[in-house]
C-alpha atoms as a PDB file:
ATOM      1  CA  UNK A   1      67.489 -35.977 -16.645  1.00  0.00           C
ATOM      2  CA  UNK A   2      65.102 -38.036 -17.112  1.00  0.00           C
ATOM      3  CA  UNK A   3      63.218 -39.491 -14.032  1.00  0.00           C
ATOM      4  CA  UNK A   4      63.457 -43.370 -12.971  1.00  0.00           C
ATOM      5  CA  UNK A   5      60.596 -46.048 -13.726  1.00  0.00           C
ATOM      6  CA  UNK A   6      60.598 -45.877  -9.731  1.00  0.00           C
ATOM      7  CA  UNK A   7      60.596 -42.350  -9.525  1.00  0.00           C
ATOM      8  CA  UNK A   8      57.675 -42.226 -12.248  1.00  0.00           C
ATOM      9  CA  UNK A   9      55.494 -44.677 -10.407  1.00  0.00           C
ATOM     10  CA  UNK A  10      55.443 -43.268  -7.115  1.00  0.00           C
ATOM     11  CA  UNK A  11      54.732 -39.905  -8.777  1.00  0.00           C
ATOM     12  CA  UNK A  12      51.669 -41.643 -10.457  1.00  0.00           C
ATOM     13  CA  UNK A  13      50.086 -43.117  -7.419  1.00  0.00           C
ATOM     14  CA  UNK A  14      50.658 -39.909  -5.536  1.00  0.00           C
ATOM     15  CA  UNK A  15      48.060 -38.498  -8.376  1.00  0.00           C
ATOM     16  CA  UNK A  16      45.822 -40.856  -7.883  1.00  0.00           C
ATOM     17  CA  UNK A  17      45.291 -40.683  -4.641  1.00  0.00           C
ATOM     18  CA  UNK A  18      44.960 -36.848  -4.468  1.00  0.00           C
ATOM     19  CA  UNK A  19      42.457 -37.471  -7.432  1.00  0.00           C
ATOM     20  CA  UNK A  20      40.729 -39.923  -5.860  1.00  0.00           C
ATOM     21  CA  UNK A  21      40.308 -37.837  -2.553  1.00  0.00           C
ATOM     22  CA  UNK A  22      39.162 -34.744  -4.804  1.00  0.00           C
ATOM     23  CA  UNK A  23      36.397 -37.199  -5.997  1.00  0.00           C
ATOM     24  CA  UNK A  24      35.226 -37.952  -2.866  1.00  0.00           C
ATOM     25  CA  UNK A  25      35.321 -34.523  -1.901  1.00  0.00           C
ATOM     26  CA  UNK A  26      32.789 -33.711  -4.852  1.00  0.00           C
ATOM     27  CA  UNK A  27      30.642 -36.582  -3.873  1.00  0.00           C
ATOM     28  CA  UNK A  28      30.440 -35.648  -0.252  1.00  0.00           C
ATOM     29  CA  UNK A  29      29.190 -32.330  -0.926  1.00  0.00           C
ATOM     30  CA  UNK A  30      26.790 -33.175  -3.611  1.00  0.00           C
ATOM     31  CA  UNK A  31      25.067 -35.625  -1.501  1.00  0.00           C
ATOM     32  CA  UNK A  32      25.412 -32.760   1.027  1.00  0.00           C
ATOM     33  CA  UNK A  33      22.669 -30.524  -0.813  1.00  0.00           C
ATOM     34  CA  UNK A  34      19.336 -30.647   0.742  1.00  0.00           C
ATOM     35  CA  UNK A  35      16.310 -29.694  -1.205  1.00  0.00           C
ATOM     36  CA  UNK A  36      14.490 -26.528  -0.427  1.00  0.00           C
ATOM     37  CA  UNK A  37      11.324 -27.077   1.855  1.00  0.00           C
ATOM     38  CA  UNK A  38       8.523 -25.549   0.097  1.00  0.00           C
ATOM     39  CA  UNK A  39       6.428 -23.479   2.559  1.00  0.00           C
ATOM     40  CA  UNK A  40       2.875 -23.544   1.914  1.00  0.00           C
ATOM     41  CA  UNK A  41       1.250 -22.007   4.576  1.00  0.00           C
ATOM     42  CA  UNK A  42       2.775 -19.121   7.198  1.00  0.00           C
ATOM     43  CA  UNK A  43       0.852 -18.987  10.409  1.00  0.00           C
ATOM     44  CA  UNK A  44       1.214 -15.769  13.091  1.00  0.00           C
ATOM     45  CA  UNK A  45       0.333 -17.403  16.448  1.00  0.00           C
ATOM     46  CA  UNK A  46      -1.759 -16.011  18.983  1.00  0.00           C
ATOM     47  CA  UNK A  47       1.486 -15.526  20.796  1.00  0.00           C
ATOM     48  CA  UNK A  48       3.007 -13.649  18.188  1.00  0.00           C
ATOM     49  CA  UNK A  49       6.047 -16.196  17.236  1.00  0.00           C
ATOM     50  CA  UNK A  50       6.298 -16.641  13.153  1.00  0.00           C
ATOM     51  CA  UNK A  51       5.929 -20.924  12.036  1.00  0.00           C
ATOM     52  CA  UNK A  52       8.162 -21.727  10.109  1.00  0.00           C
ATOM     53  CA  UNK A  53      10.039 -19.425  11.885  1.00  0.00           C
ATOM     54  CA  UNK A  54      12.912 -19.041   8.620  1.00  0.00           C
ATOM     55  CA  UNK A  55       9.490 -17.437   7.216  1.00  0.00           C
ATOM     56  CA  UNK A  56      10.662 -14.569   5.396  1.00  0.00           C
ATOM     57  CA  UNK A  57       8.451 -12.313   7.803  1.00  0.00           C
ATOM     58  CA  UNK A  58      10.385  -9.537  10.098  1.00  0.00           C
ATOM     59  CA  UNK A  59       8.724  -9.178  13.492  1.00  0.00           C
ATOM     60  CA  UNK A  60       9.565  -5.829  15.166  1.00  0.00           C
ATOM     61  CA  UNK A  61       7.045  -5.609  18.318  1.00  0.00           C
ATOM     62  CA  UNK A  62       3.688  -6.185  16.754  1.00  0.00           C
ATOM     63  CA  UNK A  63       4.368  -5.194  13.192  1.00  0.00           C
ATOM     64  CA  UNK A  64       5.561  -7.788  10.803  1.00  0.00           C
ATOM     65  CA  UNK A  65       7.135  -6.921   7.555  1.00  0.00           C
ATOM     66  CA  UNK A  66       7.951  -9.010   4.684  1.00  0.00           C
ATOM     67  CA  UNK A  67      11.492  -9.773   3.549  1.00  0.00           C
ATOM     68  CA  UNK A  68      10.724 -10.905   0.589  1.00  0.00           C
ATOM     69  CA  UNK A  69       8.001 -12.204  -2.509  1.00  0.00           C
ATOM     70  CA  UNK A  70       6.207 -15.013  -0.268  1.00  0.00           C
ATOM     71  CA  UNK A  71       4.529 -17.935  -2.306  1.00  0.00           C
ATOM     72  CA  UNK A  72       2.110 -19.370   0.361  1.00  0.00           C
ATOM     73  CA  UNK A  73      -0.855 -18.838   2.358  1.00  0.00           C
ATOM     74  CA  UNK A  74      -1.234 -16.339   5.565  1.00  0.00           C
ATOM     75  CA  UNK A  75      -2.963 -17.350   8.635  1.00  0.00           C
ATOM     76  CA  UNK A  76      -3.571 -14.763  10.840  1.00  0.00           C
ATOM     77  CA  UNK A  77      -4.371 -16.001  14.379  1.00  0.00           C
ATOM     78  CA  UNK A  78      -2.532 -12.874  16.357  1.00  0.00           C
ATOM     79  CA  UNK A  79      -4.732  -9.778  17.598  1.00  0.00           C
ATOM     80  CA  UNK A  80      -3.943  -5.817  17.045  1.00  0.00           C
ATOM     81  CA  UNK A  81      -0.745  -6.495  14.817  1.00  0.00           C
ATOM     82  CA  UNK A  82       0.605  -4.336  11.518  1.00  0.00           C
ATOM     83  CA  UNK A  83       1.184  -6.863   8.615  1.00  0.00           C
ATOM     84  CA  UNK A  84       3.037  -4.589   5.959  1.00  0.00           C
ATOM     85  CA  UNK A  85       3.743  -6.421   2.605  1.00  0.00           C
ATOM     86  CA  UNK A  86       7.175  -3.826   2.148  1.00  0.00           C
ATOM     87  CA  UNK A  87       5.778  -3.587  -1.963  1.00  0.00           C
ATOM     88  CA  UNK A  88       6.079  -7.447  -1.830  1.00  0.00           C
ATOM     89  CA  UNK A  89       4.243  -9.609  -4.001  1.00  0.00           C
ATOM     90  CA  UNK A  90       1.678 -12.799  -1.738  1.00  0.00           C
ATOM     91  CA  UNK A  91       1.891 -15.215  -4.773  1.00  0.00           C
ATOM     92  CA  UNK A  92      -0.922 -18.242  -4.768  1.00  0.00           C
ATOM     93  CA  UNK A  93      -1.186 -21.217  -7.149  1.00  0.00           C
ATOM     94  CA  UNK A  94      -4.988 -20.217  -8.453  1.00  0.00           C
ATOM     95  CA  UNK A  95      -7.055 -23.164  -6.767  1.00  0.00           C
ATOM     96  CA  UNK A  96      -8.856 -23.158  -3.580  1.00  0.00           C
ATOM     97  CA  UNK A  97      -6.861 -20.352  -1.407  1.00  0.00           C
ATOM     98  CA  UNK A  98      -6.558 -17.351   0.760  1.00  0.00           C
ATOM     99  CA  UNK A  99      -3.576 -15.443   0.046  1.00  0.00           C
ATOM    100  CA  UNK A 100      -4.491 -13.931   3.902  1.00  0.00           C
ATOM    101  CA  UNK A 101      -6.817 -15.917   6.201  1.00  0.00           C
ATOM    102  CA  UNK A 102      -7.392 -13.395   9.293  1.00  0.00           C
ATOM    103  CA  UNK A 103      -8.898 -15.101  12.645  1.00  0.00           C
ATOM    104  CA  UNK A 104      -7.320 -11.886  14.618  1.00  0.00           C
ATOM    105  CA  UNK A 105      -9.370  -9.068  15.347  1.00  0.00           C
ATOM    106  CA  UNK A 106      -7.960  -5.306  14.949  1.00  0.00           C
ATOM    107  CA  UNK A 107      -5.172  -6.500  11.562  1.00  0.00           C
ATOM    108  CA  UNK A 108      -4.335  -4.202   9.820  1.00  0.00           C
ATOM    109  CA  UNK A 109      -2.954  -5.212   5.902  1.00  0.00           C
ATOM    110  CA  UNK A 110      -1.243  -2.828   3.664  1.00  0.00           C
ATOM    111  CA  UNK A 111       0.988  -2.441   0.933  1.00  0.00           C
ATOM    112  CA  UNK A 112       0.886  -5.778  -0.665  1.00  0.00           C
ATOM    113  CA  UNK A 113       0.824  -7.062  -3.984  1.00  0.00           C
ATOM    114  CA  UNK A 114      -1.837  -9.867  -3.768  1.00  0.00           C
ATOM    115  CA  UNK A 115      -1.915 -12.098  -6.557  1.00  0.00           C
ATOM    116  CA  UNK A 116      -2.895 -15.720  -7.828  1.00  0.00           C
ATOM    117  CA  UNK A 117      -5.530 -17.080  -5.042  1.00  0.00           C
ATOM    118  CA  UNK A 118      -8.682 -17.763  -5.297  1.00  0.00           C
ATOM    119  CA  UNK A 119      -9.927 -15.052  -2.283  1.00  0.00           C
ATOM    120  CA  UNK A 120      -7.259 -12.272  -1.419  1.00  0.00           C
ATOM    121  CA  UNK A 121      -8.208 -11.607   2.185  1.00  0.00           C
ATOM    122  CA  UNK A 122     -10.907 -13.874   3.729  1.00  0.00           C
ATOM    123  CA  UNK A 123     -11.911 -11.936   6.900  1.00  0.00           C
ATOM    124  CA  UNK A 124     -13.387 -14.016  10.332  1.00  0.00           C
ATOM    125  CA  UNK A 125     -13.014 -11.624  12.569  1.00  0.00           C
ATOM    126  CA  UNK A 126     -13.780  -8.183  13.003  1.00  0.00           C
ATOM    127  CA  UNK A 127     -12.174  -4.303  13.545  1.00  0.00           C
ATOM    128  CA  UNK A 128      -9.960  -5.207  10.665  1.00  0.00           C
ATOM    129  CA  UNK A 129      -8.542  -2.615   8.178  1.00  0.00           C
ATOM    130  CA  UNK A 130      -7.592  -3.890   4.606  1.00  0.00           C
ATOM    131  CA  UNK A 131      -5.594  -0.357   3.051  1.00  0.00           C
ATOM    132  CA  UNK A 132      -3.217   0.102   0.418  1.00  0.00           C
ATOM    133  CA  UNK A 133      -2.843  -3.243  -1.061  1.00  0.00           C
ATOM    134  CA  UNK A 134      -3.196  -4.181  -4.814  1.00  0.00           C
ATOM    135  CA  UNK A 135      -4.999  -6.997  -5.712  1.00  0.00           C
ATOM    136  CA  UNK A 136      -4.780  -9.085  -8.851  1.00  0.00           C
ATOM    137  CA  UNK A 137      -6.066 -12.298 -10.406  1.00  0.00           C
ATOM    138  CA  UNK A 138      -7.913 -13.344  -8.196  1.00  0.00           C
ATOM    139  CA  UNK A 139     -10.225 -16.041  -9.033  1.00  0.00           C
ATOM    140  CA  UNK A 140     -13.493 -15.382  -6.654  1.00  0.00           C
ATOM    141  CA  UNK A 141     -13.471 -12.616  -4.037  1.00  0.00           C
ATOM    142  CA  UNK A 142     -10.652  -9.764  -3.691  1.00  0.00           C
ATOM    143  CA  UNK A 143     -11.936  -9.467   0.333  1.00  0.00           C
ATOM    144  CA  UNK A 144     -14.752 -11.792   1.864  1.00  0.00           C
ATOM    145  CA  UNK A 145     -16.131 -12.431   5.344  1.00  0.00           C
ATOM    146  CA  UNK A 146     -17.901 -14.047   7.494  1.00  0.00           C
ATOM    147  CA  UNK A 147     -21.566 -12.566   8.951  1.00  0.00           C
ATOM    148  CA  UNK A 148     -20.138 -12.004  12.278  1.00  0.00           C
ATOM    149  CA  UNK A 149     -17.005 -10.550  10.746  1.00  0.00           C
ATOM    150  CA  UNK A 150     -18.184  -6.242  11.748  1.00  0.00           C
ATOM    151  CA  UNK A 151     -16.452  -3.141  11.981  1.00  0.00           C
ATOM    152  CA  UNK A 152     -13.738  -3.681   8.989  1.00  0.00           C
ATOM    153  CA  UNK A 153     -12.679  -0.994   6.661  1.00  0.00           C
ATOM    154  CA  UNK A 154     -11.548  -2.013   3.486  1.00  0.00           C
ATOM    155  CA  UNK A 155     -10.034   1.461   1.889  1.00  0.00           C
ATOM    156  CA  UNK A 156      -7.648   2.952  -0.670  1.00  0.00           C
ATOM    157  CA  UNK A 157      -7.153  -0.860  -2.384  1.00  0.00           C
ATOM    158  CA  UNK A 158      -6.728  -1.308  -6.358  1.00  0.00           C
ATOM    159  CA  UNK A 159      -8.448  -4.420  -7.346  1.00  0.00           C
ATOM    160  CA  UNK A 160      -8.184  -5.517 -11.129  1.00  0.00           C
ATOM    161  CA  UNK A 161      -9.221  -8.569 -12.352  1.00  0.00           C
ATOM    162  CA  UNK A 162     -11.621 -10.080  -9.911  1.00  0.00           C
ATOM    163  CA  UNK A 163     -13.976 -11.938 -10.329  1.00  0.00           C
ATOM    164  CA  UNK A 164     -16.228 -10.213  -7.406  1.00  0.00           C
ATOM    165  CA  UNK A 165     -13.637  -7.499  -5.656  1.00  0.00           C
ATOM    166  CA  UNK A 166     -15.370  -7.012  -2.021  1.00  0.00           C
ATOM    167  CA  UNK A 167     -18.159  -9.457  -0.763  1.00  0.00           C
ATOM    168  CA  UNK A 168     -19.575  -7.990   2.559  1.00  0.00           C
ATOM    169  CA  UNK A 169     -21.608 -10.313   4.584  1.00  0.00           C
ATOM    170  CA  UNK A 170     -21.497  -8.926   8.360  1.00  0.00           C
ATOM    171  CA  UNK A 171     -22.435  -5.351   9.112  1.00  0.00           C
ATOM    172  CA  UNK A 172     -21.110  -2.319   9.743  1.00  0.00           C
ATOM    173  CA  UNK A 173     -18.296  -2.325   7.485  1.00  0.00           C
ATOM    174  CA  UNK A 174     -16.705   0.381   5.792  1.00  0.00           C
ATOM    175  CA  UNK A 175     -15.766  -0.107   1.789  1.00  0.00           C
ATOM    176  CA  UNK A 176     -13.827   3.735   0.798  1.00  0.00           C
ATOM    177  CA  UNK A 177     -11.648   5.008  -1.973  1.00  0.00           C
ATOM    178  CA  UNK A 178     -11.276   1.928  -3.617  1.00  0.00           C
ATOM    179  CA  UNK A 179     -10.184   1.185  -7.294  1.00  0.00           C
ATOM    180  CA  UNK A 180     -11.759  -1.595  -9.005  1.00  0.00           C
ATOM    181  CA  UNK A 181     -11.026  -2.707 -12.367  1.00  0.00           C
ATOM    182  CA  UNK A 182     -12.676  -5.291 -14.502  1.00  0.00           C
ATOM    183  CA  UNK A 183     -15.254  -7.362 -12.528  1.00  0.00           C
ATOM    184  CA  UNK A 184     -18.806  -9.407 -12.666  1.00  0.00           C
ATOM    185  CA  UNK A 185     -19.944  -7.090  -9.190  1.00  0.00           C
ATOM    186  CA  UNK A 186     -17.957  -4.661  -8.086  1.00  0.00           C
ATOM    187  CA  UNK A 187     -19.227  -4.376  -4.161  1.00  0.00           C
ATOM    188  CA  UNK A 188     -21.739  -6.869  -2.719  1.00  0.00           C
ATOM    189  CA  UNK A 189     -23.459  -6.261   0.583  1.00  0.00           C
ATOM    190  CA  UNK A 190     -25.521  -9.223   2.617  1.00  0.00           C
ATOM    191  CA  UNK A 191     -25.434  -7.581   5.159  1.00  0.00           C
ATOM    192  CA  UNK A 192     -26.689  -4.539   7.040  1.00  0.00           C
ATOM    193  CA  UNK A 193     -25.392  -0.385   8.289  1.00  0.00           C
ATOM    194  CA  UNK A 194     -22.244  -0.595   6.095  1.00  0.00           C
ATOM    195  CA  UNK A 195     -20.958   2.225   4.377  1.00  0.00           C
ATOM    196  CA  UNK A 196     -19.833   2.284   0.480  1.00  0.00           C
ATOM    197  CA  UNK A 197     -18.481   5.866  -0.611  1.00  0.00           C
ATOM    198  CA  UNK A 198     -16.303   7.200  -3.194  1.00  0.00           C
ATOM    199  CA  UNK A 199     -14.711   4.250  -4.681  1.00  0.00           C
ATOM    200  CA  UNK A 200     -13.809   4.187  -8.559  1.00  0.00           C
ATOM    201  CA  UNK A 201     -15.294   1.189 -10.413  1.00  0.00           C
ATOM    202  CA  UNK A 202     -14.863   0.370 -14.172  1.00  0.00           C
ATOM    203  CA  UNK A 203     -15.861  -1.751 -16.559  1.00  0.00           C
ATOM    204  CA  UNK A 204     -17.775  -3.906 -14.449  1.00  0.00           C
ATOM    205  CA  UNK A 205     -19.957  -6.438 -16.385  1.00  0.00           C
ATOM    206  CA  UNK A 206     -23.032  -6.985 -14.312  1.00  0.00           C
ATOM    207  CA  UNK A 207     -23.138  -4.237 -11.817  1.00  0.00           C
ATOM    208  CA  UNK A 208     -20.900  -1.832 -10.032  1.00  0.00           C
ATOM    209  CA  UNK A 209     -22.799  -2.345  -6.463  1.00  0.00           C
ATOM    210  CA  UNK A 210     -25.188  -4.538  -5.165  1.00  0.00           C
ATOM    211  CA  UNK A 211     -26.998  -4.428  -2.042  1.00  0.00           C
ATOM    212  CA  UNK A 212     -28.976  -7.349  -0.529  1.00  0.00           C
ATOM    213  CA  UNK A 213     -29.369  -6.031   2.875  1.00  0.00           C
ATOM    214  CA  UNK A 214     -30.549  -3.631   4.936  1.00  0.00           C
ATOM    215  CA  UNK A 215     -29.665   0.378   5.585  1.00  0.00           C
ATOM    216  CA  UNK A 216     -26.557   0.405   3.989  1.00  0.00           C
ATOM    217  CA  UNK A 217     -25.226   3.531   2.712  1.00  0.00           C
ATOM    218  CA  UNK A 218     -23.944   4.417  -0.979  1.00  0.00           C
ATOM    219  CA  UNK A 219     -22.671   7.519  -1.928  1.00  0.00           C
END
């Protein structure tokens, strides 16, 4: 049979009220979605905690691992830690940067893919060891320091594409079995007793090492 005008009416406003809940349902949720908070800069605290602390950055005792590809800036404030980039890429935007800022003493970097800043690792401290760690587009210095910044080793590290790929300003620093690919200056030294040996530098279009200071060693 057929159904009733009645029948047929009640049916309709049943519809349009579960339709009209399922809009609100949609709307709800949509205005429900948050943007993503950019991160711009990850700091590890002299205490050791992470900020943000959703920074995709494991903490096991005192080594910290990344997660993940990280697209910010590194401030390293904590003392005798492991930061190990896992084969992960530090991604900067190009302008004004440090894809690692290290105020800790006794850091130790390795295995990450630095790319995109305008200084890969800017040291301020000293008894650092940068190791293992590719470097790439970078638009000024692969590793700089300050001239108290002593007693770093900056070994086994591929560096293509730098502008000037180590800048040494304090003393006693170590600069080993680097690779450095395509550069104005491969190594600079201002300062004085550090040690340059065995490193691989090509096509470097001023020079492959220049020393300004005083009884360095090159070999």
């Amino acid at each position: 049979g057929k159904l009733k005008p009645r029948t047929f009416k009640i049916i309709r406003t049943i519809l349009g009220i579960v339709l009209a809940l399922l809009l609100v349902g949609v709307l709800v949720s949509a205005c429900d979605i948050r943007p993503v908070k950019a991160i711009s800069h990850i700091y590890i605290n002299s205490d050791g905690s992470i900020d943000p602390p959703d920074a995709p950055i494991e903490r096991s005792g005192n080594v910290y691992t990344f997660k993940s590809s990280i697209n910010a800036e590194i401030h390293v404030v904590r003392s005798n830690i492991v930061i190990d980039g896992n084969a992960y890429t530090l991604q900067g935007s190009g302008g004004g940067t440090s894809g690692f800022w290290v105020a800790g003493s006794n850091v130790l970097i390795r295995n990450t893919i630095i790319e995109g800043f305008t200084v890969g690792v800017y040291l301020g401290s000293s008894y650092n060891t940068i190791s293992g760690n590719q470097m790439t587009d970078i638009a000024n210095c692969g590793v700089k320091n300050f001239p108290d910044s002593s007693y770093n080793t900056i070994s086994g590290n591929t560096l293509t594409n730098v502008l000037l790929p180590i800048s040494i300003v304090g003393s006693y620093n170590t600069v080993s079995e680097n690779t450095i690919n395509g550069c104005t200056e491969g190594v600079r030294f201002y300062g004085s007793y550090n040690v340059v040996s065995e490193n691989t530098i090509n096509d470097c279009s001023v020079i492959g090492v220049r020393i300004n200071g005083s009884h360095n060693t090159v070999s």
